[in-house]
Every structure is written in C-alpha cells, then in structure tokens.
Protein backbone atom coordinates (compact mmCIF):
# COMPACT_ATOMS: atom_id res chain seq x y z
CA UNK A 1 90.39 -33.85 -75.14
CA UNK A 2 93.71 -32.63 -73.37
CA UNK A 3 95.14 -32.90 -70.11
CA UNK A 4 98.34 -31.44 -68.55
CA UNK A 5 100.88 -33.85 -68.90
CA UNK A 6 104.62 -34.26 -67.18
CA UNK A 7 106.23 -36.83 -69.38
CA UNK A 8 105.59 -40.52 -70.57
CA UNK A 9 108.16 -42.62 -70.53
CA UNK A 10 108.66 -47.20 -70.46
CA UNK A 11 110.66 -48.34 -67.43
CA UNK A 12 110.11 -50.96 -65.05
CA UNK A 13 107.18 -50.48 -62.05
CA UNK A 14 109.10 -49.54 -59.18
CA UNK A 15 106.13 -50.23 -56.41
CA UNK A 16 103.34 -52.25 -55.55
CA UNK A 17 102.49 -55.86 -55.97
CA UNK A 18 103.54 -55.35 -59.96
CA UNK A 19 107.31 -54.44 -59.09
CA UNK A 20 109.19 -55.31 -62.12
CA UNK A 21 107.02 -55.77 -64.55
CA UNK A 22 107.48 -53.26 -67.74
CA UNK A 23 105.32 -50.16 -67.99
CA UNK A 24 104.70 -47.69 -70.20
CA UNK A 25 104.18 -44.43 -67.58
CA UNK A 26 102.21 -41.60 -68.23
CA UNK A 27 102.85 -39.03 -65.38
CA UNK A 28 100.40 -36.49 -65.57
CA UNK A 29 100.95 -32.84 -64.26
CA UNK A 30 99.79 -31.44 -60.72
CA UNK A 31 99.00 -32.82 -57.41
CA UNK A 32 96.75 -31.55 -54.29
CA UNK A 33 99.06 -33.03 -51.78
CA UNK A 34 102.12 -32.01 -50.45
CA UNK A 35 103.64 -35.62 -48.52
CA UNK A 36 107.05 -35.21 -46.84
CA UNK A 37 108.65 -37.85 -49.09
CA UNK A 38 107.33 -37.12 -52.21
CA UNK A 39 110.24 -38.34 -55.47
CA UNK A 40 108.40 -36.55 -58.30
CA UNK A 41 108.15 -32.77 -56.71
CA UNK A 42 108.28 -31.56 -60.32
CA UNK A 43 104.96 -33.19 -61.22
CA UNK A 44 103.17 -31.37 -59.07
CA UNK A 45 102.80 -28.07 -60.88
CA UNK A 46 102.00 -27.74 -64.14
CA UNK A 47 104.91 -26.78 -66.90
CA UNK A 48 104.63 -25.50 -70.28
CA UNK A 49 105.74 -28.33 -72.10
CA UNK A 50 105.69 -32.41 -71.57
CA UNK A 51 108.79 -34.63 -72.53
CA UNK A 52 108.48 -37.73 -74.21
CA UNK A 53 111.15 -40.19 -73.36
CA UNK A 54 111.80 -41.90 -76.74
CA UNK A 55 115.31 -42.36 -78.05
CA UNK A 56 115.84 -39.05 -79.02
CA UNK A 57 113.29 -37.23 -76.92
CA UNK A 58 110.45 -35.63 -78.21
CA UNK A 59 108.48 -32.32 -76.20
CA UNK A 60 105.07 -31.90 -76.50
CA UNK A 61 103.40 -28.62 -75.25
CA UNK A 62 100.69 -28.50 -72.63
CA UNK A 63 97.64 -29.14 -72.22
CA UNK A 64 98.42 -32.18 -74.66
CA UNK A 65 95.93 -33.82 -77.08
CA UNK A 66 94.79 -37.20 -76.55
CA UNK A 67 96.26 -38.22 -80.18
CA UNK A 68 99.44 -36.92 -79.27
CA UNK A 69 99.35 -38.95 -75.43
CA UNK A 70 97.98 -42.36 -77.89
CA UNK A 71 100.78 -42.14 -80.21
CA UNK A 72 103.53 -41.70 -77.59
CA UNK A 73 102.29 -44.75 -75.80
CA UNK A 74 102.91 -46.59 -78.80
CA UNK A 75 105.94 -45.29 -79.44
CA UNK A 76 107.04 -46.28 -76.44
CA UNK A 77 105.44 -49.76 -76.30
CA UNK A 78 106.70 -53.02 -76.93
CA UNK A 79 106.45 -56.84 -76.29
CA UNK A 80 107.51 -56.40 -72.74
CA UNK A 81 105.55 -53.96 -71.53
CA UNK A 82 102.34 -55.10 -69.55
CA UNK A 83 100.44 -51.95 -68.80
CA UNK A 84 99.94 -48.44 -68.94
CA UNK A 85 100.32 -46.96 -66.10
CA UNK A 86 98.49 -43.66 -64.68
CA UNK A 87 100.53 -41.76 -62.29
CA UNK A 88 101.33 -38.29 -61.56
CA UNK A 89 101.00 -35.81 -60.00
CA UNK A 90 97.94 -36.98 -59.28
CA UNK A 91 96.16 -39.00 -62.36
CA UNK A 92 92.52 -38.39 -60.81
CA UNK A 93 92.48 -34.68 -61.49
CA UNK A 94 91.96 -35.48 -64.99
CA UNK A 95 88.74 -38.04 -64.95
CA UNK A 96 87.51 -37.03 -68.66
CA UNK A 97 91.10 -37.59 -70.00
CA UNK A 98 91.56 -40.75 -68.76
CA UNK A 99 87.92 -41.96 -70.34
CA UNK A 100 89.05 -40.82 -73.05
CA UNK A 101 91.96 -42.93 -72.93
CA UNK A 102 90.44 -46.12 -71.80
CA UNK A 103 88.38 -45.88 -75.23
CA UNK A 104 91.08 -45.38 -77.38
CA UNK A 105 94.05 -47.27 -75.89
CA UNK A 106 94.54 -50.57 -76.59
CA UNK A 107 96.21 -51.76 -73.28
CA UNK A 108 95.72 -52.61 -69.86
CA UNK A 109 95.77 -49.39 -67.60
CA UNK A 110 97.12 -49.54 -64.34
CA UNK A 111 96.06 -46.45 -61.61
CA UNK A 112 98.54 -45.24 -59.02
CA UNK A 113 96.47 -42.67 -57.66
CA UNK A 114 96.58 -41.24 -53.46
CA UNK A 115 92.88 -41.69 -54.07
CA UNK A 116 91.87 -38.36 -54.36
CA UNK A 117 89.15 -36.89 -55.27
CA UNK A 118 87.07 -39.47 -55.15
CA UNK A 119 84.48 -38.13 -57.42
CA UNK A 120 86.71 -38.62 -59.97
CA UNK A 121 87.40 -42.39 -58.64
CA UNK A 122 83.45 -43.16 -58.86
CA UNK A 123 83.78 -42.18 -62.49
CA UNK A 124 86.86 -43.75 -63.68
CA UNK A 125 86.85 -47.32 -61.98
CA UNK A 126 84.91 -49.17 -64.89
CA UNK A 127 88.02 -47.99 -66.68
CA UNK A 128 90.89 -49.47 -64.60
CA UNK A 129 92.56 -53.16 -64.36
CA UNK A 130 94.70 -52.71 -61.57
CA UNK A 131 95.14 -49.63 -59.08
CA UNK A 132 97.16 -49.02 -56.65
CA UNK A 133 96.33 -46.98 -54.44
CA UNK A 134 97.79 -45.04 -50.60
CA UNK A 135 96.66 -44.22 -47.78
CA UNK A 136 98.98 -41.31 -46.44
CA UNK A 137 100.09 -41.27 -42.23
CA UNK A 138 99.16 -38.30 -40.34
CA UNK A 139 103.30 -38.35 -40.53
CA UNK A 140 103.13 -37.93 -44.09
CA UNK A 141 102.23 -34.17 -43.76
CA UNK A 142 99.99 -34.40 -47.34
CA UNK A 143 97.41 -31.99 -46.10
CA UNK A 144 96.32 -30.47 -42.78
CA UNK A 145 92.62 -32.01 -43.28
CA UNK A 146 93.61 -35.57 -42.99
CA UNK A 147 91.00 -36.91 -41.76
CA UNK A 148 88.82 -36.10 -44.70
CA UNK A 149 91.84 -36.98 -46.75
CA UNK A 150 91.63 -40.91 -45.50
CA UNK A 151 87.95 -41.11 -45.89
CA UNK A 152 88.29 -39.99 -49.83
CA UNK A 153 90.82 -43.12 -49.78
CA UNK A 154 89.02 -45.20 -48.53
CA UNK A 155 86.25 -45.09 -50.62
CA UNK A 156 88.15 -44.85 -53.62
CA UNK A 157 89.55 -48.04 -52.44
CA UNK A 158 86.29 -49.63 -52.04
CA UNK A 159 84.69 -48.10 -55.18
CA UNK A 160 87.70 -50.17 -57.11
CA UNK A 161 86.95 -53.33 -55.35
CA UNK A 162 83.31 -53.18 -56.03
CA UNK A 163 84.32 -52.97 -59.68
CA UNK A 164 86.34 -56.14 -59.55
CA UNK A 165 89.64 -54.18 -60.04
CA UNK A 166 92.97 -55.55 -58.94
CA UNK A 167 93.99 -53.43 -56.00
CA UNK A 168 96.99 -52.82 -54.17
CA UNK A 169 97.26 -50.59 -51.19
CA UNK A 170 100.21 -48.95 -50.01
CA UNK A 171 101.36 -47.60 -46.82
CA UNK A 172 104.65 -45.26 -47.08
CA UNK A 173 106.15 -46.17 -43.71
CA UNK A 174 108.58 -43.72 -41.94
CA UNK A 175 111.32 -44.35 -39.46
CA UNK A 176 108.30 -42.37 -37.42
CA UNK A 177 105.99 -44.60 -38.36
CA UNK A 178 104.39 -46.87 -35.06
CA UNK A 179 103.07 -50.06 -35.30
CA UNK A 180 99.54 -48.78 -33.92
CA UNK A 181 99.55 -46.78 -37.07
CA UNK A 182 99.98 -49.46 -39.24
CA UNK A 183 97.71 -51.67 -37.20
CA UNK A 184 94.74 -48.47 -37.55
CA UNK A 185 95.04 -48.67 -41.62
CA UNK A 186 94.36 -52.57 -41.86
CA UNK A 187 91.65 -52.41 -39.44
CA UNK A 188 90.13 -49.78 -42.64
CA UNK A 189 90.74 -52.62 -44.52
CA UNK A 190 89.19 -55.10 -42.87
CA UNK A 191 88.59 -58.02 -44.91
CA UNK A 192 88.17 -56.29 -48.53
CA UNK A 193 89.93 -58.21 -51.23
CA UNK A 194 93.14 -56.24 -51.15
CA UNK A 195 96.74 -56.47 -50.92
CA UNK A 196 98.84 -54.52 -48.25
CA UNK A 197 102.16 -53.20 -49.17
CA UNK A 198 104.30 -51.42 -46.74
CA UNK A 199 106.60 -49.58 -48.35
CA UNK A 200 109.70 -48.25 -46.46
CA UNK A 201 110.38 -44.66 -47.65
CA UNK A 202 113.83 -43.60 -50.15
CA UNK A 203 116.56 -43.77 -47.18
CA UNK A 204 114.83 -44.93 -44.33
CA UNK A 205 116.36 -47.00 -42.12
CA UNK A 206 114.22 -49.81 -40.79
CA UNK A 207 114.94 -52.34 -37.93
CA UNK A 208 113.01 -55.76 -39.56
CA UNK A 209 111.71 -56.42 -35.66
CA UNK A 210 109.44 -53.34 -36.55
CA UNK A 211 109.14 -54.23 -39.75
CA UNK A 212 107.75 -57.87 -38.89
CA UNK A 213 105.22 -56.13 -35.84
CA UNK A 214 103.65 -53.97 -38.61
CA UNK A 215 102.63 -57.24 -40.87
CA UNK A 216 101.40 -58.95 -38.01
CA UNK A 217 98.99 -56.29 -37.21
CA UNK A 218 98.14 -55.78 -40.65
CA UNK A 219 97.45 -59.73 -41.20
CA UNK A 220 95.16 -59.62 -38.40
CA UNK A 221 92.97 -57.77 -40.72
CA UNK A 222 94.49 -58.27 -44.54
CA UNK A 223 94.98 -61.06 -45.87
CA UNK A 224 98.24 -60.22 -48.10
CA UNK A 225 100.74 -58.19 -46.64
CA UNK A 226 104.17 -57.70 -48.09
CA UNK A 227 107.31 -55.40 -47.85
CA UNK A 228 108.14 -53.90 -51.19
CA UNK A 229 110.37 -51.18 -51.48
CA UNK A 230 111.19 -48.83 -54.18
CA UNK A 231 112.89 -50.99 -56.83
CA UNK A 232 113.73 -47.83 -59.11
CA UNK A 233 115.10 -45.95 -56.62
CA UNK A 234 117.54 -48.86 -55.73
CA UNK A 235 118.52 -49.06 -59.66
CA UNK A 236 118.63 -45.61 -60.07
CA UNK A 237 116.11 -44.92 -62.69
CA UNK A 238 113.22 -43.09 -63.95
C-alpha cells in the first residue's frame, strides 16, 4: 500500500478544539481545492520525494510504502504526543492508505480533512477518533461548484457524527466574511453534536464586535462555539 506523501513531521496542533496538544503530522500530497488562504500551497501537487522531519532529516521517495509512513511515525513519536494527525493536501484522496494505517498504527488518528470526497469519508469514519473538519465560504474561492462542494461537507460531517467521532468544525473567516454567512453554516449544523470554531484567517484583521455577532448566530444553532486562531502561525512553526 502507498500513497503520495508531503512530509511527516511532530509539532504542536495549530487549529481546532485540540490547539496545543502534540501531534505527530502526516501531510499527505495533493488537494482538489484551490481556497484563497491556503498555508500549505506546496501540498497540493504531488513531488517526487517526501521529507521526514527527524533530527537529521530523512527523504523518502513517492508514492511511499506504508512501512516506511509506520516507522517514521515512530520515529517521530514520543510521550507527548497525543495523536496522529491526517492532513494534507487533502488526506481523503487516499481512503485505502489510511485503512491501511488505522490497522497498523498504534495511535489515535486525528482527520483534518475539507470533507471532500465524501465517498472516501463513508469509508474511512470507523477509522477516525477525532476530525476536524471545514466548511469553505463562497469567499473562500475553493472551487467554482460550491454548492456541491458544501453538501459533500456536510455529509462528511454527519457521516463522522453518526460514528461517534469527536468532531470539530471550522469556519475560515475573512475580513469579507458577514455575519449572515456565519449565521447560514450553523443553521447546517443545527443541533448535531459538534463544536464550531471560527477561525480568523493568517493576517486578518478582525473588529471583536464582529467577531462576538458571528458566535451569537452560531450559538443559536451550535452549542460550542469558540474563536481559535492559528497558534503555529503566531509561533512561527511548522
């Protein structure tokens, strides 16, 4: 089993209702969105080789074996680290691999996935402890069928809940962004066992009276909403 990998690497989740915890992050290669504020643009294709991020680095060459992906992770494991996390690119391109994985590895995976396809979602969610998973604005500019887009999401959001996973939803939120917007998501939302995070985009300037409109619409029709922004982009790491 192989799957086009981007690198693996431990750091500390960035995003979500996890932030800080220590991962171990396996970002797989290639993505079929295109969102404005994207912070891993070189995931999304495919390159020749994958670097491990050990202490020195090690390169692997793609597609990479799933004994090669199993003894990086625990490499790069240790007593702090809580999960593994799935990310990309776009994890959910490569269903089979991550079976594969879920067999072999011996730790907790967590999914951060745009929720697309959702085929692959159906197939992989007895698999997964936590997810975390968007739902991309109209704003975002991920694809020019959006509306198709957020009905994939959706249902990969309720195909995790009805297999007791831990989910987190996240909302990138632009200095764009209206509060109708936000208050159009959570009504998608309505009451499924979920957490809301709106997460301000790399640079954006926010005014908190906006900030505090969009979680009172969203608690209207979530019951956990909170502000997280990107903690590795404020420390400056991978």
């Amino acid at each position: 089993m192989r799957a086009c990998v981007h690198e693996l690497f431990s750091s500390i989740q960035g995003e979500g209702t996890h932030v800080g915890e220590w991962h171990v992050f396996l970002r797989f290669s290639g993505c079929p969105l295109r969102c404005i504020y994207c912070d891993t643009v070189q995931a999304r294709t495919v390159r020749s080789s994958c670097v491990v991020h050990t202490s020195p680095p090690s390169v692997l060459h793609n597609p990479v074996g799933l004994d090669e992906v199993l003894d990086a992770i625990e490499c790069l494991w240790s007593t702090r680290c809580e999960f593994v996390s799935l990310t990309g690119g776009e994890p959910l391109l490569y269903p089979d691999f991550i079976l594969a994985l879920a067999e072999h590895c011996p730790h907790p995976l967590y999914l951060e996935t745009s929720g697309v396809p959702h085929s692959s979602a159906l197939r992989v969610a007895h698999t997964i402890d936590v997810a975390a998973c968007d739902i991309k604005l109209r704003e975002h500019g991920a694809t020019s069928h959006y509306g198709g887009l957020v009905e994939q999401e959706i249902a990969t959001i309720r195909a995790l809940v009805e297999e007791g996973v831990e989910v987190c939803v996240k909302v990138v939120v632009l200095e764009s962004t209206e509060v109708d917007t936000i208050e159009q998501v959570a009504s998608l939302l309505e009451k499924l066992p979920i957490t809301l995070v709106l997460q301000p985009a790399a640079g954006t300037v926010m005014d908190m009276e906006r900030l505090a409109r969009m979680a009172d619409v969203a608690a209207e029709h979530v019951e956990h909403v909170r502000v997280v922004p990107q903690l590795h982009t404020l420390l400056n790491i991978r």
